[in-house]
Protein backbone atom coordinates (compact mmCIF):
# COMPACT_ATOMS: atom_id res chain seq x y z
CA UNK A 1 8.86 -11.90 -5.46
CA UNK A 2 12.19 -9.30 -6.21
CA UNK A 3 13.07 -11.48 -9.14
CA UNK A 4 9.62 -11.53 -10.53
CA UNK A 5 9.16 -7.75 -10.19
CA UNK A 6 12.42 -7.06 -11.72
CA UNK A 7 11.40 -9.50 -14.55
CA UNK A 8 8.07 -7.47 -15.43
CA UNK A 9 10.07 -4.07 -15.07
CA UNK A 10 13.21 -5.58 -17.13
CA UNK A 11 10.93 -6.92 -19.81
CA UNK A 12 8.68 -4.02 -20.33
CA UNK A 13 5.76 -6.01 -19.08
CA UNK A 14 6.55 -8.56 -21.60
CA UNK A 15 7.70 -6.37 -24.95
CA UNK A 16 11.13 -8.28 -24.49
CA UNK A 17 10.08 -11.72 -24.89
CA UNK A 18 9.00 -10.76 -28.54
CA UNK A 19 10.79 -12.97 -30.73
CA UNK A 20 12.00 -10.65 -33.59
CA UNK A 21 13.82 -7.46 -32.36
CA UNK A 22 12.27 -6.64 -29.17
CA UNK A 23 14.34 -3.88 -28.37
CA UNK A 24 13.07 -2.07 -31.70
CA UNK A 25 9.85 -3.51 -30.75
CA UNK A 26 10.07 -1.07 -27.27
CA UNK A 27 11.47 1.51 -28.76
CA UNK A 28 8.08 1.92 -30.96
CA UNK A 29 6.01 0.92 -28.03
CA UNK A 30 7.75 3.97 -26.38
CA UNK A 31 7.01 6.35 -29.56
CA UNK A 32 3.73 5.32 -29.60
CA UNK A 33 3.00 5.82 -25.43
CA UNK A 34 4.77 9.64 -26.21
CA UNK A 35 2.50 9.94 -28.95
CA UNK A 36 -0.70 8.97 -27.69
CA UNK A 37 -0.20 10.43 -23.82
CA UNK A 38 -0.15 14.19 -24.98
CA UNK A 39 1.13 14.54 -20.90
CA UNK A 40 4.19 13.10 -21.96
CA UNK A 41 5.18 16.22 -24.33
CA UNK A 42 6.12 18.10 -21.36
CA UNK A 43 9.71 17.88 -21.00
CA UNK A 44 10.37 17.73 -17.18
CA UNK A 45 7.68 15.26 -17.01
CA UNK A 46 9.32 12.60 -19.41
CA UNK A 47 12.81 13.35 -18.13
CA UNK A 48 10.85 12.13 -14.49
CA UNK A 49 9.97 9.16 -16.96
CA UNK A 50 13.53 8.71 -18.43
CA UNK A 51 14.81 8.60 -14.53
CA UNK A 52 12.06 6.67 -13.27
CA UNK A 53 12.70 3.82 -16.15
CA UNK A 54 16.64 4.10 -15.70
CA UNK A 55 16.30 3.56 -11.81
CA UNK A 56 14.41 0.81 -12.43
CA UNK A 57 16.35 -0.94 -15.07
CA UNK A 58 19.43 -0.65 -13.43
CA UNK A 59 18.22 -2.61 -10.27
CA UNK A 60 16.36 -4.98 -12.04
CA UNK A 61 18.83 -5.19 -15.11
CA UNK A 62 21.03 -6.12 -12.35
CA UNK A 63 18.90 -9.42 -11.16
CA UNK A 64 18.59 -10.68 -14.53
CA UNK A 65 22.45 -10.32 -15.61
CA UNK A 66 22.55 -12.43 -12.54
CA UNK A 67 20.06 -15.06 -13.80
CA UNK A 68 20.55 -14.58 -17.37
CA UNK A 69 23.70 -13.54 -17.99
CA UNK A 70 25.34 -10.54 -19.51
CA UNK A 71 22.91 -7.89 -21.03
CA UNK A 72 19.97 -10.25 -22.21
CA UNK A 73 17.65 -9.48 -24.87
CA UNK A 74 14.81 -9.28 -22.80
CA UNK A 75 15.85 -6.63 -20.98
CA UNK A 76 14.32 -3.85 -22.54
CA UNK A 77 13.61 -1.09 -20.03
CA UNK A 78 16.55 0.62 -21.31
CA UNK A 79 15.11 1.13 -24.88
CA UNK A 80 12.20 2.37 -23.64
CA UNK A 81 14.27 4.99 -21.40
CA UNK A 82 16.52 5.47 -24.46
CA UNK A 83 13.66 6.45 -26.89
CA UNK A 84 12.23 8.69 -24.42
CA UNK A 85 15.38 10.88 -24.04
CA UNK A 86 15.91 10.90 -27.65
CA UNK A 87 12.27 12.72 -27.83
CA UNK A 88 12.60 15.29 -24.71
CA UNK A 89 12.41 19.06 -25.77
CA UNK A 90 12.45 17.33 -29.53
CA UNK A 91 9.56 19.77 -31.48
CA UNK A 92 6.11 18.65 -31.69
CA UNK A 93 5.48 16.47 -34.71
CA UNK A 94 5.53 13.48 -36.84
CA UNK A 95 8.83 14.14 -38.40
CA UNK A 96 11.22 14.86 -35.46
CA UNK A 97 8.98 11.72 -33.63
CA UNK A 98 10.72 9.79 -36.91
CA UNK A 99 13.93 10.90 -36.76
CA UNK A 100 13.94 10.09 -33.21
CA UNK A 101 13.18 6.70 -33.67
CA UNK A 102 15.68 6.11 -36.95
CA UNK A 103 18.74 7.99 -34.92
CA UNK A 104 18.16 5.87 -31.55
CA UNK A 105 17.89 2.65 -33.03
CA UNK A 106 20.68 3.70 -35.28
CA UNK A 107 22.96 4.76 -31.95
CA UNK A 108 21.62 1.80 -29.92
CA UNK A 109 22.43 -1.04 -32.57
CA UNK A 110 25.68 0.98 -34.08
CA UNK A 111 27.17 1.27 -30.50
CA UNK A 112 30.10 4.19 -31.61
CA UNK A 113 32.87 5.00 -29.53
CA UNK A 114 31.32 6.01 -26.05
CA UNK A 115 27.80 4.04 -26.67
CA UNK A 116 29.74 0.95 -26.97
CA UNK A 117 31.87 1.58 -23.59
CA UNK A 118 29.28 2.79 -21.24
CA UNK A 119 27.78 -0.90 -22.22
CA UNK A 120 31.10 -2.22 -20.43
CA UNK A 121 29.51 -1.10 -16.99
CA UNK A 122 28.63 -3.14 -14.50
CA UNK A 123 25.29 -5.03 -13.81
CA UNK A 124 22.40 -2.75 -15.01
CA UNK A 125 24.56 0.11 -15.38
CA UNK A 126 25.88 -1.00 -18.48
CA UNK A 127 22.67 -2.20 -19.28
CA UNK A 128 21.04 1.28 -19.02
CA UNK A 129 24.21 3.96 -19.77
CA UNK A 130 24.58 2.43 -23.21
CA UNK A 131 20.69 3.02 -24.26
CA UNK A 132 20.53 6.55 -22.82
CA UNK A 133 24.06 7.61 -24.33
CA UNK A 134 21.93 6.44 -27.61
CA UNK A 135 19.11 8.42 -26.34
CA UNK A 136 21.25 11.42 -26.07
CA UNK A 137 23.14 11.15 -29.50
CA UNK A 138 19.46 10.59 -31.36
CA UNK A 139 18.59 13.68 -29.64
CA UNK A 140 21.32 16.22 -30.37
CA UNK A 141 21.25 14.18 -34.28
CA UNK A 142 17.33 14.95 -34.45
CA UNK A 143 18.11 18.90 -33.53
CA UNK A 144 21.14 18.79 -35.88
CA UNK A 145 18.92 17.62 -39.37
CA UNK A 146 16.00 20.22 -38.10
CA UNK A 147 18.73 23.14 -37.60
CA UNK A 148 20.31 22.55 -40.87
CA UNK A 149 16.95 22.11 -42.47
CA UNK A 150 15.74 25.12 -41.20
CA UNK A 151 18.27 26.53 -43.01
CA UNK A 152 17.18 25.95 -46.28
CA UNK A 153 13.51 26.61 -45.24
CA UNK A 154 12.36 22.82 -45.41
CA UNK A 155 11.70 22.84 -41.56
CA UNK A 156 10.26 25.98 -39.25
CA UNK A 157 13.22 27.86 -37.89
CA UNK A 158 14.04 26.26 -34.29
C-alpha cells in the first residue's frame, strides 16, 4: 500500500509514465494548474504547495530509487514543485508564466554548478533539491529579464 501511494505521488498521478519528456510534460501540467486555479496566485499559498509536493517527493522519491533505481524518469513530483517555485511572487501574466517555464526547464535539464550537485543527494533528496534549486534560479532569471526590461519601458516597472 506505501509503495503504491508513493508511486501515484512520485508519478504525478501518472504524468511520469508519459513516454516523451514527462518531466516537461509536468512542468506544463503545473503552469497550467497555476494558471487555471486563480487560488494558487497567492504566494504563501503555493509556497504551502511547493512544501507540500517536496515533502512528498522526497519520501516517496525515496521508495522508488529503491525499486527503480537512481532518480527515475517517472518521478516527477519534483518538476511539478520546481515549476511552482519558479512562479511564486513572479507578476501576474502570460509573459513572466513563459519565462518561468523556458528558465526552469532550462535550469532543470542544464543542471549548472549547484543544480547539478544538490542532484548528488541522497534518496529523494537529490531527487527534489535539484528541481527546486531550478525552481529558484528560473525565478530570480524571470525577475532579472522583467527588471532589465523595465528599464527600457518594454515591461511595467517592478
Amino acid at each position: 500500500m506505501k509503495f503504491r501511494a508513493a508511486k501515484i505521488f512520485s508519478t504525478c498521478f501518472g504524468i511520469g509514465y508519459f513516454p516523451i519528456a514527462p518531466g516537461t510534460l509536468t512542468s506544463i501540467v503545473a503552469v497550467i494548474c497555476y494558471f487555471f486555479i486563480p487560488v494558487q496566485h497567492q504566494p504563501l499559498l503555493l509556497l504551502a504547495l511547493v512544501l507540500l509536493c517536496s515533502g512528498a517527493g522526497v519520501w516517496a522519491g525515496t521508495l522508488m530509487e529503491e525499486y527503480y533505481g537512481e532518480d527515475p524518469s517517472i518521478v516527477t513530483i519534483d518538476e511539478f514543485a520546481g515549476q511552482w517555485l519558479a512562479l511564486v511572487f513572479l507578476p501576474e501574466g502570460l509573459v513572466p508564466i513563459a519565462l518561468s517555464l523556458l528558465f526552469f526547464r532550462f535550469f532543470d535539464i542544464a543542471k549548472p554548478g549547484l543544480v547539478d550537485r544538490a542532484q548528488r543527494l541522497p534518496g529523494g533528496w537529490g531527487i527534489m533539491a535539484d528541481d527546486l534549486l531550478a525552481g529558484l534560479f528560473a525565478n530570480l532569471s524571470v525577475r532579472g529579464l522583467l527588471l532589465i526590461l523595465s528599464f527600457f519601458h518594454l515591461w511595467p516597472s517592478l
